[in-house]
Protein backbone atom coordinates (compact mmCIF):
# COMPACT_ATOMS: atom_id res chain seq x y z
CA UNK A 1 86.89 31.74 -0.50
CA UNK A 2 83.49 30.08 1.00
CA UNK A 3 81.09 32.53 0.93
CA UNK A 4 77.75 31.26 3.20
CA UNK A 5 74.82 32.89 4.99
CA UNK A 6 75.40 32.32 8.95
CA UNK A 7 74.58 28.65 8.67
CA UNK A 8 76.62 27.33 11.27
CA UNK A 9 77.76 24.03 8.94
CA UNK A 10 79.82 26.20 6.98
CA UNK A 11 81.76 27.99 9.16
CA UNK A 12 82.58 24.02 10.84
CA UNK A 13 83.65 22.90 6.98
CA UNK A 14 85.66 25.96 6.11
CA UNK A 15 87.62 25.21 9.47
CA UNK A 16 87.61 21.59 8.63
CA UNK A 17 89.28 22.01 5.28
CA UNK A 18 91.26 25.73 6.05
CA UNK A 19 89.16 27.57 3.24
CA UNK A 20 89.06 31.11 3.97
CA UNK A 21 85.18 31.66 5.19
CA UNK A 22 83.41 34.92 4.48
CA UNK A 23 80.20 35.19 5.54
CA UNK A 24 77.51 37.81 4.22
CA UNK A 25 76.67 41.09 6.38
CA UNK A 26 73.61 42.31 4.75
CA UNK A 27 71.13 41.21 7.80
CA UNK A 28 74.21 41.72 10.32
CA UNK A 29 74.66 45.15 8.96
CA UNK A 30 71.22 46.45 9.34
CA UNK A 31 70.97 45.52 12.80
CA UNK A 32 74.24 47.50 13.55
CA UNK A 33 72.76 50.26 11.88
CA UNK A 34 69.91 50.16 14.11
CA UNK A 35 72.14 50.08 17.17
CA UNK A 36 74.14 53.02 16.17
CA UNK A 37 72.28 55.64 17.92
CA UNK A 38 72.81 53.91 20.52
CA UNK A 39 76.61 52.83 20.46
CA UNK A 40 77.85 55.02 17.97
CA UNK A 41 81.87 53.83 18.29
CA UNK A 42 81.33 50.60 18.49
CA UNK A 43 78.90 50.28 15.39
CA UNK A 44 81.75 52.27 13.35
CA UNK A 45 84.28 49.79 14.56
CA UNK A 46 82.38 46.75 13.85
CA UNK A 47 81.27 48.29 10.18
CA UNK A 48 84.89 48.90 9.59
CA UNK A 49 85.54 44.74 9.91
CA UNK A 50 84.33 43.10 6.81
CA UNK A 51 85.87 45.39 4.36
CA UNK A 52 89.17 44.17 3.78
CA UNK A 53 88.53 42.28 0.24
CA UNK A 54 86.67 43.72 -2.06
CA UNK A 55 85.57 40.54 -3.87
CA UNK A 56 83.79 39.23 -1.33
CA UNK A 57 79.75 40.93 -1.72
CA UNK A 58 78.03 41.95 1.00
CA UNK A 59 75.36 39.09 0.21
CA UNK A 60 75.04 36.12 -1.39
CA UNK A 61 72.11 37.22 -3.35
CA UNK A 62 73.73 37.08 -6.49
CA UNK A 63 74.70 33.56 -6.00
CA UNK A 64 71.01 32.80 -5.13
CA UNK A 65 69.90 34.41 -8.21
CA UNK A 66 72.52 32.19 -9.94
CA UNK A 67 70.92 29.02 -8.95
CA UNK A 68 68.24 29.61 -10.26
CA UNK A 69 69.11 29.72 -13.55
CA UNK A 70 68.65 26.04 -13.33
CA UNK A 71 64.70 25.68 -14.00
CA UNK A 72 64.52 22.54 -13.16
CA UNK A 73 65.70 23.67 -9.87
CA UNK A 74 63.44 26.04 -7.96
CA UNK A 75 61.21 23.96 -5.12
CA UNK A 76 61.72 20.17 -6.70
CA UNK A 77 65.36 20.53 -5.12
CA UNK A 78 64.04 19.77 -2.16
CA UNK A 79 62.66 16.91 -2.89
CA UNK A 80 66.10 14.70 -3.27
CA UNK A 81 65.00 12.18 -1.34
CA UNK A 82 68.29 11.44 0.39
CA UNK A 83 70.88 13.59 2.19
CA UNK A 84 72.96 12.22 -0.46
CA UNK A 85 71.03 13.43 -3.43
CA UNK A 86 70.87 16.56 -2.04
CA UNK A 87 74.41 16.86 -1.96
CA UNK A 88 75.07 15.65 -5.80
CA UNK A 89 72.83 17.79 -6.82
CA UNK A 90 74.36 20.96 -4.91
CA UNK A 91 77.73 19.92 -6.36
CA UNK A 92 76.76 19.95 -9.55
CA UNK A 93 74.48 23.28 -9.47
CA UNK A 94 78.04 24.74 -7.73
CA UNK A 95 79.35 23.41 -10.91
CA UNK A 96 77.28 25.00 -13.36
CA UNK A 97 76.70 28.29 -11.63
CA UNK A 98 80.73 28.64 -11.36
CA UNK A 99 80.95 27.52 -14.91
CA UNK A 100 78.49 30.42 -15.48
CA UNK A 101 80.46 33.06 -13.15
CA UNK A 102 83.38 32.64 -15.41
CA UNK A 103 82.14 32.67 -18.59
CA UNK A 104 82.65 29.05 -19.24
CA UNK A 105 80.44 26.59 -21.37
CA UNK A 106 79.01 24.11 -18.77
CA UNK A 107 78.60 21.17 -21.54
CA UNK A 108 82.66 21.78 -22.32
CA UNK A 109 83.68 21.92 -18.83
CA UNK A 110 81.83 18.85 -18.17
CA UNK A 111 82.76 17.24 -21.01
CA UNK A 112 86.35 17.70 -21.04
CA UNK A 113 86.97 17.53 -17.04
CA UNK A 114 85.09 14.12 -17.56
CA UNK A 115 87.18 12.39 -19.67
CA UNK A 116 90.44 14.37 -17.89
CA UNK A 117 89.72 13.17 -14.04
CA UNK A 118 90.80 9.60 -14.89
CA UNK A 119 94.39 10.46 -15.81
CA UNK A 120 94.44 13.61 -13.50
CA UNK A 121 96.56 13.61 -10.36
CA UNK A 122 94.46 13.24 -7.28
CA UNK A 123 97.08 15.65 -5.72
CA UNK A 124 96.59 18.35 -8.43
CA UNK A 125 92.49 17.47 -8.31
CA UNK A 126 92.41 21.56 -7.86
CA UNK A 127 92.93 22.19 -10.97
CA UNK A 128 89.86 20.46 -12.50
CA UNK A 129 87.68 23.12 -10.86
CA UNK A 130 86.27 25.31 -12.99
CA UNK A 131 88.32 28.77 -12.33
CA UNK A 132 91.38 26.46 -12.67
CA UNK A 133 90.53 24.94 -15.91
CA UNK A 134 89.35 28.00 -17.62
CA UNK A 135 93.14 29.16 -17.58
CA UNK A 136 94.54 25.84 -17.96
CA UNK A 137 93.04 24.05 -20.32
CA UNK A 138 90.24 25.35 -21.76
CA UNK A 139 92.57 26.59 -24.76
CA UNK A 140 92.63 23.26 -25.80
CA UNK A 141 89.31 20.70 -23.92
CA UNK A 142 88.98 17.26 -24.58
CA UNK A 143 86.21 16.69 -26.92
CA UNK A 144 83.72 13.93 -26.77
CA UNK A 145 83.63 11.86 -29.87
CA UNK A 146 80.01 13.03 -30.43
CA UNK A 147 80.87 16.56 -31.15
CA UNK A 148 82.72 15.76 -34.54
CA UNK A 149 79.12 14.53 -35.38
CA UNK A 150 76.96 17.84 -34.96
């Protein structure tokens, strides 16, 4: 599930790839409310339509929040330089924030899907993400050599 603020770019890439696209109601919501004096049905009806899975949050606040938990983050991220810095960098604070979501140590994720991607099926590449690992292999990560050190 891509879950985005109305940013037109990811409602093109979830279509793109066929990722189910939720997008957040808060703002949407209070202008319905607004309107329902006004069209009372029709505000119930449209209120009624984003309520069919409850994982998905009404925002994406808590994502926001999320981010930044990377400090050096806040207002230097936009400052990459290049379109393509700015897009390492927001796959690898995706990374760490979904590392964080499920309770997963960012240094052994990275760590062990590091060494793992070069003998890794491209066509099972899915796996290596972090929900994925968590119940697949992070029983039992690869370990750098380093760690026998500490």
């Amino acid at each position: 599930m891509l879950h985005t603020d109305g940013y037109s770019a990811y409602a093109w890439y979830a279509k793109k790839t066929g990722i189910a696209h939720a997008q957040w109601w808060a703002h949407s919501r209070r202008a319905f409310l607004k309107a329902e004096a006004i069209e009372p049905a029709r505000v119930a009806e449209a209120l009624e339509l984003c309520l069919d899975d409850p994982g998905v949050e009404i925002d994406t606040n808590s994502l926001e929040r999320a981010l930044r938990a990377i400090p050096m983050g806040k207002k230097n991220w936009m400052f990459c330089w290049t379109e393509l810095g700015a897009k390492q960098i927001g796959i690898a604070q995706s990374l760490l924030v979904t590392c964080k979501l499920h309770d997963i140590d960012p240094y052994d994720y990275l760590v062990d899907v590091l060494q793992r991607v070069g003998q890794h099926p491209a066509s099972r590449v899915h796996e290596l993400t972090p929900r994925m690992w968590k119940s697949l292999f992070a029983d039992n990560p690869l370990r750098s050599p380093l760690h026998q050190i500490a």
